[in-house]
PDB file of N, CA and C in Angstrom:
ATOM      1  N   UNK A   1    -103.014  48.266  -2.094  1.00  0.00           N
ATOM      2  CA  UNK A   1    -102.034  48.099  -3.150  1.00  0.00           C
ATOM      3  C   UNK A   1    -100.943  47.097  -2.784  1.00  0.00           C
ATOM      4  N   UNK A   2    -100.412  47.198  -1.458  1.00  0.00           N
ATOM      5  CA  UNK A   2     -99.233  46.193  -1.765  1.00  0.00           C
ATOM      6  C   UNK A   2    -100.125  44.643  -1.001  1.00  0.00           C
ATOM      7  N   UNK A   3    -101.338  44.541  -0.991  1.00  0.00           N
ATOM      8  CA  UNK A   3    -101.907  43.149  -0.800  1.00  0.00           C
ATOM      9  C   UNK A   3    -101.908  42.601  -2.315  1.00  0.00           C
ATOM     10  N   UNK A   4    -101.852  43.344  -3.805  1.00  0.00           N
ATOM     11  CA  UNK A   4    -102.150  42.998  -5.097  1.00  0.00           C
ATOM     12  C   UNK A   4    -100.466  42.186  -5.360  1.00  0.00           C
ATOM     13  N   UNK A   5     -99.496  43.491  -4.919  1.00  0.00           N
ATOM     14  CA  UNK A   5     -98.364  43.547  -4.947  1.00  0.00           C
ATOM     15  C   UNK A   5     -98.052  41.968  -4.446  1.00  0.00           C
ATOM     16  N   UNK A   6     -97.926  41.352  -3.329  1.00  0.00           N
ATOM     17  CA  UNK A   6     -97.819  40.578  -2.511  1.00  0.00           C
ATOM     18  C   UNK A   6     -98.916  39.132  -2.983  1.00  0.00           C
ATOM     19  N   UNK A   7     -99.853  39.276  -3.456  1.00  0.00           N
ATOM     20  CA  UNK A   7    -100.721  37.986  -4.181  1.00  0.00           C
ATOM     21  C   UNK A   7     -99.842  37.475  -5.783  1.00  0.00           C
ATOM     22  N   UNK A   8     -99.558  38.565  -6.222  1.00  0.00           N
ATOM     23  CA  UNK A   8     -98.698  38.050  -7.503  1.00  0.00           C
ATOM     24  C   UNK A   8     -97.460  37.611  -7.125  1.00  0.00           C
ATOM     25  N   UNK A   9     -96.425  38.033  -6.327  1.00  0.00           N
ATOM     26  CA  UNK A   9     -95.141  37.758  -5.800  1.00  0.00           C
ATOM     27  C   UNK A   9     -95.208  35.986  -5.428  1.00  0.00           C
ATOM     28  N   UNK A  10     -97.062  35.820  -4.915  1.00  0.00           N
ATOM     29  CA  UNK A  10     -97.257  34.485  -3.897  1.00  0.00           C
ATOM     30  C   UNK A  10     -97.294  34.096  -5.250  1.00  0.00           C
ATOM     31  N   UNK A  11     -97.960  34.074  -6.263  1.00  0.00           N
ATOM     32  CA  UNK A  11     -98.485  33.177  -7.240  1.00  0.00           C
ATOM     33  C   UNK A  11     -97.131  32.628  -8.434  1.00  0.00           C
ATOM     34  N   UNK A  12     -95.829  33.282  -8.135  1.00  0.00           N
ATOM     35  CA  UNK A  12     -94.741  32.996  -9.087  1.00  0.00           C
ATOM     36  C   UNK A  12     -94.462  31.736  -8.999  1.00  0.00           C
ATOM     37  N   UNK A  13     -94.490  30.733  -7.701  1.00  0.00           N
ATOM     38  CA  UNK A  13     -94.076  29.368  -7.722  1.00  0.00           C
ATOM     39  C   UNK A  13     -95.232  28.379  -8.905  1.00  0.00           C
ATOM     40  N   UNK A  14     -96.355  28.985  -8.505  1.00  0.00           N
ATOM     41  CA  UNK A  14     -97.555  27.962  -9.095  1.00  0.00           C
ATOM     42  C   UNK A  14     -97.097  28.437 -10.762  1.00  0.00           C
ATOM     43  N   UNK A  15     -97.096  29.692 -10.931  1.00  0.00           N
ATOM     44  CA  UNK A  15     -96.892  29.613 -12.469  1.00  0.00           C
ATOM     45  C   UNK A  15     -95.746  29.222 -12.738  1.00  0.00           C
ATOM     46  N   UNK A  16     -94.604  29.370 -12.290  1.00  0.00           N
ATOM     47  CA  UNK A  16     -93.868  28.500 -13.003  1.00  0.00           C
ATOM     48  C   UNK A  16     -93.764  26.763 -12.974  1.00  0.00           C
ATOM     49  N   UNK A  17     -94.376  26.523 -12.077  1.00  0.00           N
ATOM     50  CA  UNK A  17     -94.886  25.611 -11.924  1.00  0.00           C
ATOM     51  C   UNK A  17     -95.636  24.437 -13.327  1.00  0.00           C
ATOM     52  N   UNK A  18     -96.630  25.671 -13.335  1.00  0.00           N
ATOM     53  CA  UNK A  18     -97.255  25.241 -14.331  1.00  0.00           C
ATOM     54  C   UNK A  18     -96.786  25.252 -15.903  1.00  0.00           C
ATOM     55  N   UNK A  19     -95.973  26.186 -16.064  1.00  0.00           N
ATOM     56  CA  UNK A  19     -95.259  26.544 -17.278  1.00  0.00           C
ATOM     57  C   UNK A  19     -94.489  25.441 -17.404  1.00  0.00           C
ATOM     58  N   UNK A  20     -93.527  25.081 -16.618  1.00  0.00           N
ATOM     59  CA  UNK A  20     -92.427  23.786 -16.589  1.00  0.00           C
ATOM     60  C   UNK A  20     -93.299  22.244 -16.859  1.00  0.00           C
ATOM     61  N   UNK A  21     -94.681  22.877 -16.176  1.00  0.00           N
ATOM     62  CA  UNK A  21     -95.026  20.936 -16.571  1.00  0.00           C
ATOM     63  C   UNK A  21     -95.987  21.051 -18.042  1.00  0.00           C
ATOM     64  N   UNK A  22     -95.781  22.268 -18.379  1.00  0.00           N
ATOM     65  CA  UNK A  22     -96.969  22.000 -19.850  1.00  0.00           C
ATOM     66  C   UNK A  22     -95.789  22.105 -20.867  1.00  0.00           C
ATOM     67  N   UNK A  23     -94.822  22.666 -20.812  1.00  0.00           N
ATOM     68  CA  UNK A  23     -92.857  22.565 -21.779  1.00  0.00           C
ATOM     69  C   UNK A  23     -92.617  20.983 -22.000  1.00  0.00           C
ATOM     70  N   UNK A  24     -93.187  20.052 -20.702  1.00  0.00           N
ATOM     71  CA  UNK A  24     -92.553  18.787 -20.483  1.00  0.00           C
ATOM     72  C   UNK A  24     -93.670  17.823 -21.128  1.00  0.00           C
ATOM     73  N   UNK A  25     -95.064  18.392 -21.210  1.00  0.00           N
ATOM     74  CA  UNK A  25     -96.210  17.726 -21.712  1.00  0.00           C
ATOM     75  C   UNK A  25     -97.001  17.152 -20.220  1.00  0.00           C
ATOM     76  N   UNK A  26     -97.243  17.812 -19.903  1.00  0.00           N
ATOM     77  CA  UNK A  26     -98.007  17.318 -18.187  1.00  0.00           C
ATOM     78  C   UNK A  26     -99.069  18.553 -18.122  1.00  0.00           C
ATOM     79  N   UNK A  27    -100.107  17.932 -17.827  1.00  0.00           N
ATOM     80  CA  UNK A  27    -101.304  19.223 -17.191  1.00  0.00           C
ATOM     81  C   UNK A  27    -100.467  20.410 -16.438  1.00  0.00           C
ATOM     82  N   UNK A  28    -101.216  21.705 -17.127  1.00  0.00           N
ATOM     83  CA  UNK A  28    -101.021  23.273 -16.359  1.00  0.00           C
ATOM     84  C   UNK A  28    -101.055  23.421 -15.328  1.00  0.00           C
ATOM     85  N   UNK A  29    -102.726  22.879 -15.453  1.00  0.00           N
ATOM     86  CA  UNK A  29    -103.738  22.876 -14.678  1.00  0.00           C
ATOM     87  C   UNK A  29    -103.563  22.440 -12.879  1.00  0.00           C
ATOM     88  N   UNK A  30    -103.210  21.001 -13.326  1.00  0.00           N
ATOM     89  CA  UNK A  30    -102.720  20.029 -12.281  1.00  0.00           C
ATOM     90  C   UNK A  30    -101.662  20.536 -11.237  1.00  0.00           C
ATOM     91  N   UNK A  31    -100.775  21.085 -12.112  1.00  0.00           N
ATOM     92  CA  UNK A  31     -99.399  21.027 -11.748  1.00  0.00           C
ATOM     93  C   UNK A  31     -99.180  22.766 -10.723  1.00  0.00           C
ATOM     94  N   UNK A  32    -100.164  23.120 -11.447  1.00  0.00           N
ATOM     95  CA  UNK A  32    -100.343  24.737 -10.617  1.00  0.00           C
ATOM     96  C   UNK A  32    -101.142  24.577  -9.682  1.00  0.00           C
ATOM     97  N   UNK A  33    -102.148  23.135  -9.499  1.00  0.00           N
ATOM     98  CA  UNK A  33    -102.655  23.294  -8.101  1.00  0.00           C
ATOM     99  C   UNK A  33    -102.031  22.976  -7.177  1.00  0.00           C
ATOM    100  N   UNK A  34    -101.318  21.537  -7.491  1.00  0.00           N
ATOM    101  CA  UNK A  34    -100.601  20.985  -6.990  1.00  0.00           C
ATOM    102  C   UNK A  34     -99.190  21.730  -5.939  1.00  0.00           C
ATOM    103  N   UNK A  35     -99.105  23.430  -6.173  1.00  0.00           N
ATOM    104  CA  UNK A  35     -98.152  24.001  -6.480  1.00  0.00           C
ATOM    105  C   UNK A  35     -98.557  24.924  -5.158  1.00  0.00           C
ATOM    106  N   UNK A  36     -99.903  24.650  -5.223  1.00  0.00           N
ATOM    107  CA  UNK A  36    -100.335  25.681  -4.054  1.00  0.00           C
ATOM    108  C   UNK A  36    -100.145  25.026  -2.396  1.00  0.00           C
ATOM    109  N   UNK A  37    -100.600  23.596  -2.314  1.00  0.00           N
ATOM    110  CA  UNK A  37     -99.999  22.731  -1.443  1.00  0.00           C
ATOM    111  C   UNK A  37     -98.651  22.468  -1.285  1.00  0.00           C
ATOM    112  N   UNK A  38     -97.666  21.984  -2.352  1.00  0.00           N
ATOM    113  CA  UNK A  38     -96.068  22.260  -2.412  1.00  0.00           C
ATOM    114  C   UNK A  38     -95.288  22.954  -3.262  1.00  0.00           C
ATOM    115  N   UNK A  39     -95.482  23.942  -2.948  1.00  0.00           N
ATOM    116  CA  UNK A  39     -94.883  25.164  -3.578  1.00  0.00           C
ATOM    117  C   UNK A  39     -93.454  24.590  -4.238  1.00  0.00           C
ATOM    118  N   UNK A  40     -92.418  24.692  -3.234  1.00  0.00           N
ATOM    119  CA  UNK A  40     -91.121  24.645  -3.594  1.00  0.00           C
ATOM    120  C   UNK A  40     -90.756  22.879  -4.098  1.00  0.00           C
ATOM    121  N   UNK A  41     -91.455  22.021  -3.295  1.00  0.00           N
ATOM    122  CA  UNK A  41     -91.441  20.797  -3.555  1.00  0.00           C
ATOM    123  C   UNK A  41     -92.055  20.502  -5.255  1.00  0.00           C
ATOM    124  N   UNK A  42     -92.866  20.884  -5.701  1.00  0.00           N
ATOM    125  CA  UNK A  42     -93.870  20.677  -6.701  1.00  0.00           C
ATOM    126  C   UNK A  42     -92.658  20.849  -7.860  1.00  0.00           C
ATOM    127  N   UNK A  43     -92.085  21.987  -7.755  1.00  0.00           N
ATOM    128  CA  UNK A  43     -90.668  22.214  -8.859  1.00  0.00           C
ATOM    129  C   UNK A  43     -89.982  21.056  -8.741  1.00  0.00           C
ATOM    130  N   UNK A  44     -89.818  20.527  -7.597  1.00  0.00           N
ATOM    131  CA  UNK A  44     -88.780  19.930  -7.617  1.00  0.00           C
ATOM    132  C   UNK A  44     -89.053  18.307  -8.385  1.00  0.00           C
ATOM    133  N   UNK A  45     -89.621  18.044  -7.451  1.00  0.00           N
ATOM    134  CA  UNK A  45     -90.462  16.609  -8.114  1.00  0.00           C
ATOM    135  C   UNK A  45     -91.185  17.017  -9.855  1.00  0.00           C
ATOM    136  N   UNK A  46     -91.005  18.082 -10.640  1.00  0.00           N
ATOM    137  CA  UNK A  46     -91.036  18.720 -11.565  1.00  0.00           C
ATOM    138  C   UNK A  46     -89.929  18.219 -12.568  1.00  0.00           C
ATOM    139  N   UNK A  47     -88.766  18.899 -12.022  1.00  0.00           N
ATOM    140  CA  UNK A  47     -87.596  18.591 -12.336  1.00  0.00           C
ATOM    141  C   UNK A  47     -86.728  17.008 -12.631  1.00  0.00           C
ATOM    142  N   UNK A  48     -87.194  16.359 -11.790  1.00  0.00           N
ATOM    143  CA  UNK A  48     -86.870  14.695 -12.185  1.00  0.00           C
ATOM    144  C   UNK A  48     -87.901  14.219 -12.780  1.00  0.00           C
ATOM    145  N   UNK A  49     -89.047  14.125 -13.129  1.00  0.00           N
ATOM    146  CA  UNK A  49     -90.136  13.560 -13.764  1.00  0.00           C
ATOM    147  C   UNK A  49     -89.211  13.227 -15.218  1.00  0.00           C
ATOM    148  N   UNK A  50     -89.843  12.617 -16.126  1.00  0.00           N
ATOM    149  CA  UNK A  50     -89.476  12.286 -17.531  1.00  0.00           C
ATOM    150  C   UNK A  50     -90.550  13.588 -18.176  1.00  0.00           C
ATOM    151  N   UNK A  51     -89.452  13.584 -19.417  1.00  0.00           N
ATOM    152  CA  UNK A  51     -90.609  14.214 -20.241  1.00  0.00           C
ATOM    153  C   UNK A  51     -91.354  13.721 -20.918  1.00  0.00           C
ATOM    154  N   UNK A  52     -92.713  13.702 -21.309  1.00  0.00           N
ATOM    155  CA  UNK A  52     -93.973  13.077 -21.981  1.00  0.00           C
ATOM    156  C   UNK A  52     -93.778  13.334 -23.243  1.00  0.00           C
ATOM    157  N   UNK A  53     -93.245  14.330 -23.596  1.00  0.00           N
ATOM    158  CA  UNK A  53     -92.993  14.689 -25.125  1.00  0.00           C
ATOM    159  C   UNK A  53     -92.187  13.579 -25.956  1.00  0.00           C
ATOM    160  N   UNK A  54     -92.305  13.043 -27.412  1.00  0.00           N
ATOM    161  CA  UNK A  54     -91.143  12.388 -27.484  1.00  0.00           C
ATOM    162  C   UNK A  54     -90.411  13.776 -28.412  1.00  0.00           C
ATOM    163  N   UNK A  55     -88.561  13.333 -28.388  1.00  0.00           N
ATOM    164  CA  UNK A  55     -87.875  14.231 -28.719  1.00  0.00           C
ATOM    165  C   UNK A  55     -87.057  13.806 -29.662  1.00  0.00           C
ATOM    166  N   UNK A  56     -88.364  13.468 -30.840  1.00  0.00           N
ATOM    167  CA  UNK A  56     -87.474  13.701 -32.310  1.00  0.00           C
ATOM    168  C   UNK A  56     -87.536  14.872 -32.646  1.00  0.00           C
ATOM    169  N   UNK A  57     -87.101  14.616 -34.144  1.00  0.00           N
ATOM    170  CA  UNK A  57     -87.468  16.400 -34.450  1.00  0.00           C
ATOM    171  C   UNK A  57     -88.724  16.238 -35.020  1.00  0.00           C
ATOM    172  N   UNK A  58     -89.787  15.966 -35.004  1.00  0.00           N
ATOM    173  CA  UNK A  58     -91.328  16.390 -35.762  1.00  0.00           C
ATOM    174  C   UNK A  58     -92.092  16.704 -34.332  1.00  0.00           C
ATOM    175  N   UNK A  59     -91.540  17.195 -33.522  1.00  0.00           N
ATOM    176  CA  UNK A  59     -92.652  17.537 -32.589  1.00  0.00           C
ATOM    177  C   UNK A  59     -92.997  19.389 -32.612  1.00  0.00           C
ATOM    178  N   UNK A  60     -92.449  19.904 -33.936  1.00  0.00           N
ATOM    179  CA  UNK A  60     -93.083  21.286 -34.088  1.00  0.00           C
ATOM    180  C   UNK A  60     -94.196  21.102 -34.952  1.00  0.00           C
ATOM    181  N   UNK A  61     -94.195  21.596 -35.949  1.00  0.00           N
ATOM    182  CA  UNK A  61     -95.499  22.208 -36.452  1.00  0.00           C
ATOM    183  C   UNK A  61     -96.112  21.308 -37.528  1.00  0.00           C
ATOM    184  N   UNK A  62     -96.943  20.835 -38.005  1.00  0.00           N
ATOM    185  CA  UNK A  62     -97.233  19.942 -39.164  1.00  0.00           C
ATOM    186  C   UNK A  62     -96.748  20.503 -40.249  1.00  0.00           C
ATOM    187  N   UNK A  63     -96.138  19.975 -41.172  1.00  0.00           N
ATOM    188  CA  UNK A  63     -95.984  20.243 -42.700  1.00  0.00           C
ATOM    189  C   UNK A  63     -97.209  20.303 -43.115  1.00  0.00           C
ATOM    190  N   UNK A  64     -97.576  20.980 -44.130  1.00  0.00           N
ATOM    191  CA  UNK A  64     -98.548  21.078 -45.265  1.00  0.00           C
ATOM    192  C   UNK A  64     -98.592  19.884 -46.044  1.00  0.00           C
ATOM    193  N   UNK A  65     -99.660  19.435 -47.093  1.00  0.00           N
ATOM    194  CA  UNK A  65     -99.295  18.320 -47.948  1.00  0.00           C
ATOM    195  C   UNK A  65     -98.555  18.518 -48.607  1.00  0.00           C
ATOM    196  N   UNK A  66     -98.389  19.761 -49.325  1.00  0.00           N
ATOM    197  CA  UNK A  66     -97.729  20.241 -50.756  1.00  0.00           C
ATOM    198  C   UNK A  66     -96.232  20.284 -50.476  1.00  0.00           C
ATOM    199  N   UNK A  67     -95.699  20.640 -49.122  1.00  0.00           N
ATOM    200  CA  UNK A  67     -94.558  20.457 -48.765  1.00  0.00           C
ATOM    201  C   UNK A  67     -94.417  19.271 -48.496  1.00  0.00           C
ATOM    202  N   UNK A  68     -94.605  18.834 -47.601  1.00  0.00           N
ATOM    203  CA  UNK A  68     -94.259  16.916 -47.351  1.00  0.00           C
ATOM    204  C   UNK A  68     -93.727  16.032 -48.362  1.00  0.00           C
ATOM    205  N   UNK A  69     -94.294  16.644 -49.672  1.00  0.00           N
ATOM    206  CA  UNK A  69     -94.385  15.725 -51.180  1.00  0.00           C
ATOM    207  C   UNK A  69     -93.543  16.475 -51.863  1.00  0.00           C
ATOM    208  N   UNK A  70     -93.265  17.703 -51.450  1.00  0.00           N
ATOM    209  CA  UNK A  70     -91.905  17.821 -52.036  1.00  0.00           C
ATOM    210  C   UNK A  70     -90.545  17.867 -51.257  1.00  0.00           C
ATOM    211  N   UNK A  71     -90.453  17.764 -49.982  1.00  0.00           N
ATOM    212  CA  UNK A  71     -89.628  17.204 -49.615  1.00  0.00           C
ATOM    213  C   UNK A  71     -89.057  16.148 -49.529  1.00  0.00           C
ATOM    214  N   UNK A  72     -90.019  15.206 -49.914  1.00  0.00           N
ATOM    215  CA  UNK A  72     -90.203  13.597 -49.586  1.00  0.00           C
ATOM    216  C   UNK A  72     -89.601  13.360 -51.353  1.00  0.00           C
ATOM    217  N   UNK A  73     -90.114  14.046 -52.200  1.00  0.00           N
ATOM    218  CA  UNK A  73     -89.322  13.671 -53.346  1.00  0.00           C
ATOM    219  C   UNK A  73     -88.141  14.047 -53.891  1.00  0.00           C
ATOM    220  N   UNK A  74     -87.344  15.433 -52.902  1.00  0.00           N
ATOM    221  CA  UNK A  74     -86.051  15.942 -53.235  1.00  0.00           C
ATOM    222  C   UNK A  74     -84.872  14.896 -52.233  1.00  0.00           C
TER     223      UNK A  74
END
């Protein structure tokens, strides 16, 4: 039990890891392996990267047509 205890405790850097670079638009994937070689480093070099996303406002959800065309005409 506390080897289960102690494997999840290890695995908190890689997931957040990975959480922070898929928020920013960067592979999960990548960034959680990457995470297992530099744990504490991997955040960090995380943290100054640019974000891939651009940050207007249409980067949520698509409009519908029926809305678009009536927003676009009010």
């Amino acid at each position: 039990m506390p080897e289960i205890v102690l494997a999840c405790v290890m695995l908190i850097p890689q997931i957040v890891a990975g959480i922070l670079a898929k928020s920013m638009g960067r592979n999960f994937w990548f960034w959680f392996f990457i995470s297992f070689i530099l744990p504490i480093v991997s955040l960090v070099i995380l943290l100054f990267l640019k974000n891939k996303q651009p940050e207007d406002e249409n980067t949520g959800y698509e409009l519908a047509d029926h809305v678009k065309n009536k927003k676009s005409s009010t």
